[in-house]
C-alpha atoms as a PDB file:
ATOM      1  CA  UNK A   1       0.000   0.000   0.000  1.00  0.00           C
ATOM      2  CA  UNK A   2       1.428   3.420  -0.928  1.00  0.00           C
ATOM      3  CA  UNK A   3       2.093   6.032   1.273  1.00  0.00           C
ATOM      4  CA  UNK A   4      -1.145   8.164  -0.148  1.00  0.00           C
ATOM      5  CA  UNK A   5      -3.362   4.969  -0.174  1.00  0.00           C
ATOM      6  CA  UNK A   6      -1.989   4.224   3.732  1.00  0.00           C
ATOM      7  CA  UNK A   7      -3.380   8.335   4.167  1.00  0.00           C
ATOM      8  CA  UNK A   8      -6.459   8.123   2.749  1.00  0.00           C
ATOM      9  CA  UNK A   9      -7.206   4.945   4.642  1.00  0.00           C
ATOM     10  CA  UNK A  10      -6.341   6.461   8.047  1.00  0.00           C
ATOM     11  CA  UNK A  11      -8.248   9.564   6.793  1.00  0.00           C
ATOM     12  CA  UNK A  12     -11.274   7.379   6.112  1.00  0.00           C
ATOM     13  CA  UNK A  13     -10.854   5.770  10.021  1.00  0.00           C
ATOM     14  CA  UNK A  14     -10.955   9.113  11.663  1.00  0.00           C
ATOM     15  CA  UNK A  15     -13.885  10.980   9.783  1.00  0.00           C
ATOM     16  CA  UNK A  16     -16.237   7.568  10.252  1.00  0.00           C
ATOM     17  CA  UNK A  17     -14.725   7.317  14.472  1.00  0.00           C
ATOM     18  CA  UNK A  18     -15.682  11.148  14.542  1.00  0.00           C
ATOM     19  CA  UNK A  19     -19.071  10.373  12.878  1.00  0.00           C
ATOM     20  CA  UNK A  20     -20.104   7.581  14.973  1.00  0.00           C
ATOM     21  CA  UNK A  21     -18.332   9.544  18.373  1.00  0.00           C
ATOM     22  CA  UNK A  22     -20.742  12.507  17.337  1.00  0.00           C
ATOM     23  CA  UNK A  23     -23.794  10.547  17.057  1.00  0.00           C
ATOM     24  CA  UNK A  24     -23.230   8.938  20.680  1.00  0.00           C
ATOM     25  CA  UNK A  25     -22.985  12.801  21.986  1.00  0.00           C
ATOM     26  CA  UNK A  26     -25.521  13.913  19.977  1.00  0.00           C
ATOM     27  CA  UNK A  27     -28.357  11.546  20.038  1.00  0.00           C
ATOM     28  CA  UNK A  28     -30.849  12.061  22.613  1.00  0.00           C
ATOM     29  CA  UNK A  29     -30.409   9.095  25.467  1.00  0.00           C
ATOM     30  CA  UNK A  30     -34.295   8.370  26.831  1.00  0.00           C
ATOM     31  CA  UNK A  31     -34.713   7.555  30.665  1.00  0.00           C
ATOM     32  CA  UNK A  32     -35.250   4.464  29.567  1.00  0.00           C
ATOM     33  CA  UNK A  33     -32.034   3.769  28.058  1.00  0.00           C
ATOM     34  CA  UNK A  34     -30.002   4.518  31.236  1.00  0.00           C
ATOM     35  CA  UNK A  35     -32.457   3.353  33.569  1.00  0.00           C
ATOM     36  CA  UNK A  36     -32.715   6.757  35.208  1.00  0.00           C
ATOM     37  CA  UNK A  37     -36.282   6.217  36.642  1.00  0.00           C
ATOM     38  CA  UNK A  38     -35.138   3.972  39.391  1.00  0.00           C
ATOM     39  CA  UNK A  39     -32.329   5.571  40.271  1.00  0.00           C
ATOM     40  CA  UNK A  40     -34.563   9.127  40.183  1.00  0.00           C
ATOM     41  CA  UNK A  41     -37.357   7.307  42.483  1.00  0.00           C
ATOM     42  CA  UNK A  42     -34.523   5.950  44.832  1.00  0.00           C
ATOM     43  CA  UNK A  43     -33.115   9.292  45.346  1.00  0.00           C
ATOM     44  CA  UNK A  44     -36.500  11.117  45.741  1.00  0.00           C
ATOM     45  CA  UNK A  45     -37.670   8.434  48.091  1.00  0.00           C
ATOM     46  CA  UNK A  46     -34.833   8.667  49.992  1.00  0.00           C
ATOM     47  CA  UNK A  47     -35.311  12.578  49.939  1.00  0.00           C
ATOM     48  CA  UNK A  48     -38.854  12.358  51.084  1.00  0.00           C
ATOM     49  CA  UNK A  49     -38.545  10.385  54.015  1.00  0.00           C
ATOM     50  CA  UNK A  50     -36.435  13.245  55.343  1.00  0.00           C
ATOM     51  CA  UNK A  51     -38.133  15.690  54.314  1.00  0.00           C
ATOM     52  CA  UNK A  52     -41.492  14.185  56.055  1.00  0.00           C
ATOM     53  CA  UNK A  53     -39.823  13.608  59.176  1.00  0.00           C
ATOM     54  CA  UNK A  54     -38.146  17.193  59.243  1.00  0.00           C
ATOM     55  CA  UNK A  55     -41.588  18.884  58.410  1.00  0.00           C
ATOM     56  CA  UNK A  56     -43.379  16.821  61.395  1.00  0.00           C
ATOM     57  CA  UNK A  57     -40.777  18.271  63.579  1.00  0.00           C
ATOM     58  CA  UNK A  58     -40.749  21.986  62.285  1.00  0.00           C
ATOM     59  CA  UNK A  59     -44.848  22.331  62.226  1.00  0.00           C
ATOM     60  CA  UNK A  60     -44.844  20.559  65.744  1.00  0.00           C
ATOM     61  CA  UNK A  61     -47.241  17.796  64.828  1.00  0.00           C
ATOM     62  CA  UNK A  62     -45.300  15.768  67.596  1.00  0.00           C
ATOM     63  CA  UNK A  63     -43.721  16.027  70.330  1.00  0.00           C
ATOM     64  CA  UNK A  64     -39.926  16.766  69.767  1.00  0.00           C
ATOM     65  CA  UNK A  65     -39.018  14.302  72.561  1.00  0.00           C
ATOM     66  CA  UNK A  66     -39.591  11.556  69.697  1.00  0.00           C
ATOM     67  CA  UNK A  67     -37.041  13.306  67.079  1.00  0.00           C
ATOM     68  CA  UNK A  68     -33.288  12.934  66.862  1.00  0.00           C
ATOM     69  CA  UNK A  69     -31.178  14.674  65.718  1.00  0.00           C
ATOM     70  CA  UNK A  70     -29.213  13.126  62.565  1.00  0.00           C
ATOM     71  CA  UNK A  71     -26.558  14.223  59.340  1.00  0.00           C
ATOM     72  CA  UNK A  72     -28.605  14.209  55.963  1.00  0.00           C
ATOM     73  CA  UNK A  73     -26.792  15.880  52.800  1.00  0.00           C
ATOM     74  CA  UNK A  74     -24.376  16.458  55.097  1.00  0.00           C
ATOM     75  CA  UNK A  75     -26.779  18.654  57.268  1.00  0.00           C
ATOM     76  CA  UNK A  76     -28.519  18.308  60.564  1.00  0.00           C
ATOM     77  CA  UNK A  77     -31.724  17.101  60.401  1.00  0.00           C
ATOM     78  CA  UNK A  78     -34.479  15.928  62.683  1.00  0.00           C
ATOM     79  CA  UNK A  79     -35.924  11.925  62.514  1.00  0.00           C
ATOM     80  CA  UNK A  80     -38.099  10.292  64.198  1.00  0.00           C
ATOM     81  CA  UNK A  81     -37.417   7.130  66.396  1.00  0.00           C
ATOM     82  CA  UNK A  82     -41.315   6.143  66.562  1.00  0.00           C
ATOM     83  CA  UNK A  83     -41.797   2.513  65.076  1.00  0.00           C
ATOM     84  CA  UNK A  84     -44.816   3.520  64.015  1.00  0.00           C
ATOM     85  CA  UNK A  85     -44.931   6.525  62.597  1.00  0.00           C
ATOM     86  CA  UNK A  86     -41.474   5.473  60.514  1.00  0.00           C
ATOM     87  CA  UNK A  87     -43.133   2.174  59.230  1.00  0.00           C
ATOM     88  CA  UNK A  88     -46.471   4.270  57.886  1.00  0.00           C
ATOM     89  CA  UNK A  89     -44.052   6.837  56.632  1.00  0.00           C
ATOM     90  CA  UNK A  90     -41.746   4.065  54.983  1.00  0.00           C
ATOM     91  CA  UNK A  91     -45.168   2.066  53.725  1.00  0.00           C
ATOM     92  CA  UNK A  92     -46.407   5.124  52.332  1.00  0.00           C
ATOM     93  CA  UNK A  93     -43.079   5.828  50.548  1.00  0.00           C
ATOM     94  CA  UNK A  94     -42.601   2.267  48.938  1.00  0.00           C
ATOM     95  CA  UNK A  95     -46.071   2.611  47.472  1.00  0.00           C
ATOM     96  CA  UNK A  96     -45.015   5.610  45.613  1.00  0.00           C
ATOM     97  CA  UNK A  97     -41.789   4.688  44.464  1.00  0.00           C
ATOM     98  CA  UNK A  98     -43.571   2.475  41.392  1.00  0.00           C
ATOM     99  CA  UNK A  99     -45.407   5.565  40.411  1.00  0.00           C
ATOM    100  CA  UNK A 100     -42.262   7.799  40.468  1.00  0.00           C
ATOM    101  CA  UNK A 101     -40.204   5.102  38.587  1.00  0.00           C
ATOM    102  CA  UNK A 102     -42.828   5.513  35.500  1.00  0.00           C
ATOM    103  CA  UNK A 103     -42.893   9.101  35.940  1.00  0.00           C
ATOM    104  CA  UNK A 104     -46.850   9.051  36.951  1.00  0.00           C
ATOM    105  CA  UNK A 105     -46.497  10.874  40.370  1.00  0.00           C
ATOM    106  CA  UNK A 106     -47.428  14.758  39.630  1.00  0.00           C
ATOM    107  CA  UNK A 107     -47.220  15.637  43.470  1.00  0.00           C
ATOM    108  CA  UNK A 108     -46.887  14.316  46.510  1.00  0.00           C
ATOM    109  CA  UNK A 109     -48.320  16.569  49.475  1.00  0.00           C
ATOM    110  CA  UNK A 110     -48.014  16.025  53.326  1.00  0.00           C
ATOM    111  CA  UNK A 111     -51.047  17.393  54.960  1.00  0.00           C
ATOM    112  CA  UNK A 112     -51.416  18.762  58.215  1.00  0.00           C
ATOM    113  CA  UNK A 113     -54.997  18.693  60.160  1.00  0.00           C
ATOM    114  CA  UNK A 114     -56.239  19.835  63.189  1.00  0.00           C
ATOM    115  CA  UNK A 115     -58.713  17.986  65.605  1.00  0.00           C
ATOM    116  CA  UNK A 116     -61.640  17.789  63.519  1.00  0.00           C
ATOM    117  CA  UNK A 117     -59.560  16.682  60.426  1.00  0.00           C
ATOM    118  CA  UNK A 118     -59.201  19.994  58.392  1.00  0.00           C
ATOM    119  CA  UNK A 119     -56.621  20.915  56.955  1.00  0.00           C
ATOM    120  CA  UNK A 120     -54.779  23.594  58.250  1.00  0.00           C
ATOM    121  CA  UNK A 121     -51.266  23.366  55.936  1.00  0.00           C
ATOM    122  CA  UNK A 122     -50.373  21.444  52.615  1.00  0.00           C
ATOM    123  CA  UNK A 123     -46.170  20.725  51.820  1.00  0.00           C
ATOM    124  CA  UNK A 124     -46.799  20.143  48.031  1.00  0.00           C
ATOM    125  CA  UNK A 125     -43.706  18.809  46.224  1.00  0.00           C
ATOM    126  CA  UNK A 126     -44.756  19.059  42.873  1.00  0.00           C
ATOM    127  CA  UNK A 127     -42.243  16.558  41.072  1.00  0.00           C
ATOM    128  CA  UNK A 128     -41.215  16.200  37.094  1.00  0.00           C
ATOM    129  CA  UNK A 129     -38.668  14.309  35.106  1.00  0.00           C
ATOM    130  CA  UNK A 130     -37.473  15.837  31.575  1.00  0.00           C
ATOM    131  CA  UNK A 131     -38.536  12.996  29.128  1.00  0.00           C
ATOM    132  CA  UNK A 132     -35.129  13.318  27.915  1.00  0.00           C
ATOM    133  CA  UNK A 133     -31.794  13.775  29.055  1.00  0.00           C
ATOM    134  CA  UNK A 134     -28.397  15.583  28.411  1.00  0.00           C
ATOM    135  CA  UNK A 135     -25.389  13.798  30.817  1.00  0.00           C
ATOM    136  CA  UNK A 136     -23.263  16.806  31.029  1.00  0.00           C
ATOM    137  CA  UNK A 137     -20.664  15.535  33.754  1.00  0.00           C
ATOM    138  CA  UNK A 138     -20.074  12.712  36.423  1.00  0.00           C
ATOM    139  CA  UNK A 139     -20.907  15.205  38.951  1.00  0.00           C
ATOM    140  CA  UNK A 140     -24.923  14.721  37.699  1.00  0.00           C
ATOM    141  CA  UNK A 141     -25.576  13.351  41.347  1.00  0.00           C
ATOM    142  CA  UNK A 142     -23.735  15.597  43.335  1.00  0.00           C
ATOM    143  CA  UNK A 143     -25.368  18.498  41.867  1.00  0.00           C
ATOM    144  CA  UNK A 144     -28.652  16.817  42.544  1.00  0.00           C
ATOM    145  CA  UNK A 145     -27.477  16.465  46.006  1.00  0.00           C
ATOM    146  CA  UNK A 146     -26.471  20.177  46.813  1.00  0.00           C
ATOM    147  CA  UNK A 147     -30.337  20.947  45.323  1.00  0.00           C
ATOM    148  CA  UNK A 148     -31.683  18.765  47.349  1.00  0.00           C
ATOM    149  CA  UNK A 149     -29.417  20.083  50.589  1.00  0.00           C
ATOM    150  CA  UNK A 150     -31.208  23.412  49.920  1.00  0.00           C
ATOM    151  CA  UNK A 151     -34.982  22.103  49.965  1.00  0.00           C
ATOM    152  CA  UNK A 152     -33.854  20.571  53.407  1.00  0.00           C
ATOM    153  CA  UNK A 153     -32.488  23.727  54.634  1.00  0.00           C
ATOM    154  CA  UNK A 154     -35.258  25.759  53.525  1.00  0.00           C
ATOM    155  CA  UNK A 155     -37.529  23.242  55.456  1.00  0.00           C
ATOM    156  CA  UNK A 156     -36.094  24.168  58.294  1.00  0.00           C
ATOM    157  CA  UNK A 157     -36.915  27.322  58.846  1.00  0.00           C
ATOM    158  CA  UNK A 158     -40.242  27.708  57.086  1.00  0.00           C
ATOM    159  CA  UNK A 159     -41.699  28.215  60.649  1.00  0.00           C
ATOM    160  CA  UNK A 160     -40.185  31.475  60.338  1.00  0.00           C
ATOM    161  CA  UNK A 161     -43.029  32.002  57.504  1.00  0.00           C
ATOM    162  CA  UNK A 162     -45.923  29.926  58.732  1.00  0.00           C
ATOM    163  CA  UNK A 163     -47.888  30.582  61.456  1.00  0.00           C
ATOM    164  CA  UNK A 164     -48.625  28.232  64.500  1.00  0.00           C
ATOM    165  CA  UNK A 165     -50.699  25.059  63.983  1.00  0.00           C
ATOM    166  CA  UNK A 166     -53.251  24.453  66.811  1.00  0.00           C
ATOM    167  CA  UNK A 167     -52.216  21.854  69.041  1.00  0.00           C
ATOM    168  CA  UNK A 168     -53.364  18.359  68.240  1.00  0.00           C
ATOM    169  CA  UNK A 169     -52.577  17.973  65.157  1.00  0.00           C
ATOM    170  CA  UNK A 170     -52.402  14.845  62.580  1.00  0.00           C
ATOM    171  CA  UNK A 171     -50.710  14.427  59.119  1.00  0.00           C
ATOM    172  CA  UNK A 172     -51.399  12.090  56.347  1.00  0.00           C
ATOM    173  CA  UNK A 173     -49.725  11.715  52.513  1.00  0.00           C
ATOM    174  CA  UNK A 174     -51.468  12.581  49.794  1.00  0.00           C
ATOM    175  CA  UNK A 175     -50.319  10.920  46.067  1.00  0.00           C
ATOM    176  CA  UNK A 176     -51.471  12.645  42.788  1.00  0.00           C
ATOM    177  CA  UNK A 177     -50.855  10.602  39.881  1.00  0.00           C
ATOM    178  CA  UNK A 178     -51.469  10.897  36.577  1.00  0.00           C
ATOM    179  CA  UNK A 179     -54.731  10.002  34.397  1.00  0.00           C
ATOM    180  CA  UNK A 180     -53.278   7.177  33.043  1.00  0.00           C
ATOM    181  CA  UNK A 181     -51.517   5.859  36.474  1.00  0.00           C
ATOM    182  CA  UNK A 182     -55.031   6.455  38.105  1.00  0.00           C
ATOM    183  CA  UNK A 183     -56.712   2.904  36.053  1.00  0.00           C
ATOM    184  CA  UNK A 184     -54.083   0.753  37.429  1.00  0.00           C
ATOM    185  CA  UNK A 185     -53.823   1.782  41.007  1.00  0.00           C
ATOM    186  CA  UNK A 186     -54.941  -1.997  42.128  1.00  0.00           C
ATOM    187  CA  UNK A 187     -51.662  -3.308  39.487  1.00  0.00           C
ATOM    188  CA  UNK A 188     -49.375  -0.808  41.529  1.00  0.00           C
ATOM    189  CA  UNK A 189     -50.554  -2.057  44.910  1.00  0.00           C
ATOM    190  CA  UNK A 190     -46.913  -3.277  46.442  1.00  0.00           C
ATOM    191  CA  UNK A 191     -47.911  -3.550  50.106  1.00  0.00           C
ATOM    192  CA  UNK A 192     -50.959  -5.770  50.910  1.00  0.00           C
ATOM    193  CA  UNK A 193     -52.215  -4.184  53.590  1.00  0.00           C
ATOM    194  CA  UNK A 194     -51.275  -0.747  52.698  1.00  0.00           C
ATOM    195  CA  UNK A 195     -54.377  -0.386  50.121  1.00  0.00           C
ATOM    196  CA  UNK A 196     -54.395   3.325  48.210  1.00  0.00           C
ATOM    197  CA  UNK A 197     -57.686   4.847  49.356  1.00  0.00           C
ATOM    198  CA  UNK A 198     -59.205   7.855  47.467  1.00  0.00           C
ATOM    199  CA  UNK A 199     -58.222  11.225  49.128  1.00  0.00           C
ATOM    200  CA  UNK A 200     -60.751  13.157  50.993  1.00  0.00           C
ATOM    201  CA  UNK A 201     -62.177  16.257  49.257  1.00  0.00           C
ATOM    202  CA  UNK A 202     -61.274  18.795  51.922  1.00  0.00           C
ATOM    203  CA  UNK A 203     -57.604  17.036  52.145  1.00  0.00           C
ATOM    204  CA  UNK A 204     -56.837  17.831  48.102  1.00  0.00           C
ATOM    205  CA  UNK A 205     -58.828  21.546  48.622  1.00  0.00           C
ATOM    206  CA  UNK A 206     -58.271  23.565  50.785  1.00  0.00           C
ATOM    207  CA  UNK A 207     -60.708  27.330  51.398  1.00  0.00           C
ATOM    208  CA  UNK A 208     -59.339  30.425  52.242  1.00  0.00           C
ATOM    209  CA  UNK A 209     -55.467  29.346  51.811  1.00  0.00           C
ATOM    210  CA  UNK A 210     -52.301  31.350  50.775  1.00  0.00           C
ATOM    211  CA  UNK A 211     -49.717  29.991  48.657  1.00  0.00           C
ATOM    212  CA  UNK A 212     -46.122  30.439  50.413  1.00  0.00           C
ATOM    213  CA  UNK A 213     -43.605  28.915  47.801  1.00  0.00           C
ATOM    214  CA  UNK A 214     -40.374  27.716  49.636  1.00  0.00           C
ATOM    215  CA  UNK A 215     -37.784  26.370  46.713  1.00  0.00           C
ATOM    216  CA  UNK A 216     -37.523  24.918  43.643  1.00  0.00           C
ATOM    217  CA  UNK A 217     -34.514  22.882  41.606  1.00  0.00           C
ATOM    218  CA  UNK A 218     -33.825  22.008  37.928  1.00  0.00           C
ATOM    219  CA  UNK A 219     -31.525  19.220  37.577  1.00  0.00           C
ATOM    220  CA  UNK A 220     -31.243  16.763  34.270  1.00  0.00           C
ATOM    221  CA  UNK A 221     -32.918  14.028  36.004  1.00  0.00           C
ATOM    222  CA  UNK A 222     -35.309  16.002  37.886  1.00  0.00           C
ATOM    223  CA  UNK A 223     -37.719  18.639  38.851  1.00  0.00           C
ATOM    224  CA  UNK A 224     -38.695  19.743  42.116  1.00  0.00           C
ATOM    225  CA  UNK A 225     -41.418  22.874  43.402  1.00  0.00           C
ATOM    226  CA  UNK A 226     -41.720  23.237  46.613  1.00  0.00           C
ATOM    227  CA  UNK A 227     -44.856  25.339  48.293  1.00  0.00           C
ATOM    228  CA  UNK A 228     -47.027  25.685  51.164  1.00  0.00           C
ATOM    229  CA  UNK A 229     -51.002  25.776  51.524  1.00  0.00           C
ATOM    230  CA  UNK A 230     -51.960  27.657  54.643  1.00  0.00           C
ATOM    231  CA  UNK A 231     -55.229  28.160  55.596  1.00  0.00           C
ATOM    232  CA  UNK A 232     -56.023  31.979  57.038  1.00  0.00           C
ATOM    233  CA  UNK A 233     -57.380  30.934  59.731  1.00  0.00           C
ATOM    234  CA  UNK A 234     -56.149  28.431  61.564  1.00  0.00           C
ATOM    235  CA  UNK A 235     -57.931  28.469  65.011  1.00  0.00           C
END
């Protein structure tokens, strides 16, 4: 082979690894492809359960004698030791995970209620995945992380916003799922016992509230709002 045969041939191997190298880069990956949806639902799960515990503790819904005090994105945060109310909270969590893995959870809302069952507050996190994603870096999860670190923080002091709750208060988790995820609740059922029950209409609406938003984060695997319902008048 000739010395301008041997240069076209090495020319021909670097324009077709350069054109195959810029399809990998340019092509759009789906979730699917990288299996982002479970590793998305693992983190938000994960991200929940603190969250849930740290808002019970802010808002006072128990006593703080049941809380510890533990390191969560590398910040203090406050858990309960209850059995109980970490099993429901952990139930309630592994329910949704399926639902967050497909993308069909819209928002997931913690609502606080006084005696007589009304609501009194709403934690909304309103929760999206872009359909398609752009890797820019191995630092993807960290970056999530520091986002995340910030919703935490700003959980903590959203008493500084929010008025008292009366005392006696109760809490339950609220799901809402898409249309399509709604006519297959019974297939997503992963806990016997742990049925999904249709939400109260006074728990999803809430009269005479004010909307106090708290944070959001953008992030190429996910999509977080967070925001407050408070009712006017609380007593």
């Amino acid at each position: 082979v000739s010395v301008l045969e041997m240069g076209r041939i090495v020319n021909f191997l670097y324009v077709f690894v350069a054109s195959i190298f810029g399809y990998f880069t340019m092509a759009t990956l789906t979730r699917q492809d990288l299996n982002f949806g479970q590793v998305v639902a693992d983190i938000l799960c994960e991200f929940l359960e603190v969250a849930i515990h740290l808002i019970l503790y802010v808002r006072d819904v128990y006593p703080s004698g049941i809380f510890q005090k533990r390191k969560k994105y590398n910040v203090p945060v406050q858990m309960s030791c209850h059995p109980d109310l970490n099993q429901y909270i952990q139930d309630t969590l592994h329910c949704v995970k399926p639902l967050i893995e497909k993308n069909e959870a819209e928002k997931v809302v913690v609502v606080i209620m006084d005696k007589e069952h009304r609501p009194v507050e709403r934690f909304v996190f309103e929760i999206s995945q872009p359909p398609l994603l752009s890797i820019s870096s191995e630092t993807l999860l960290s970056h999530v992380e520091q986002l995340l670190r910030a919703i935490i923080l700003k959980i903590s002091v959203c008493d500084a916003v929010l008025d008292n709750n009366p005392p006696g208060c109760t809490f339950t988790v609220l799901v809402h799922t898409r249309e399509a995820a709604t006519r297959n609740m019974e297939k997503v059922q992963v806990i016997k016992d742990f049925p999904w029950i249709v939400a109260d209409e006074q728990e999803v609406h809430m009269e005479e509230a004010k909307l106090i938003p708290l944070k959001t984060m953008t992030s190429d695997i996910l999509k977080m709002q967070l925001y407050v319902e408070e009712k006017t008048q609380k007593t």
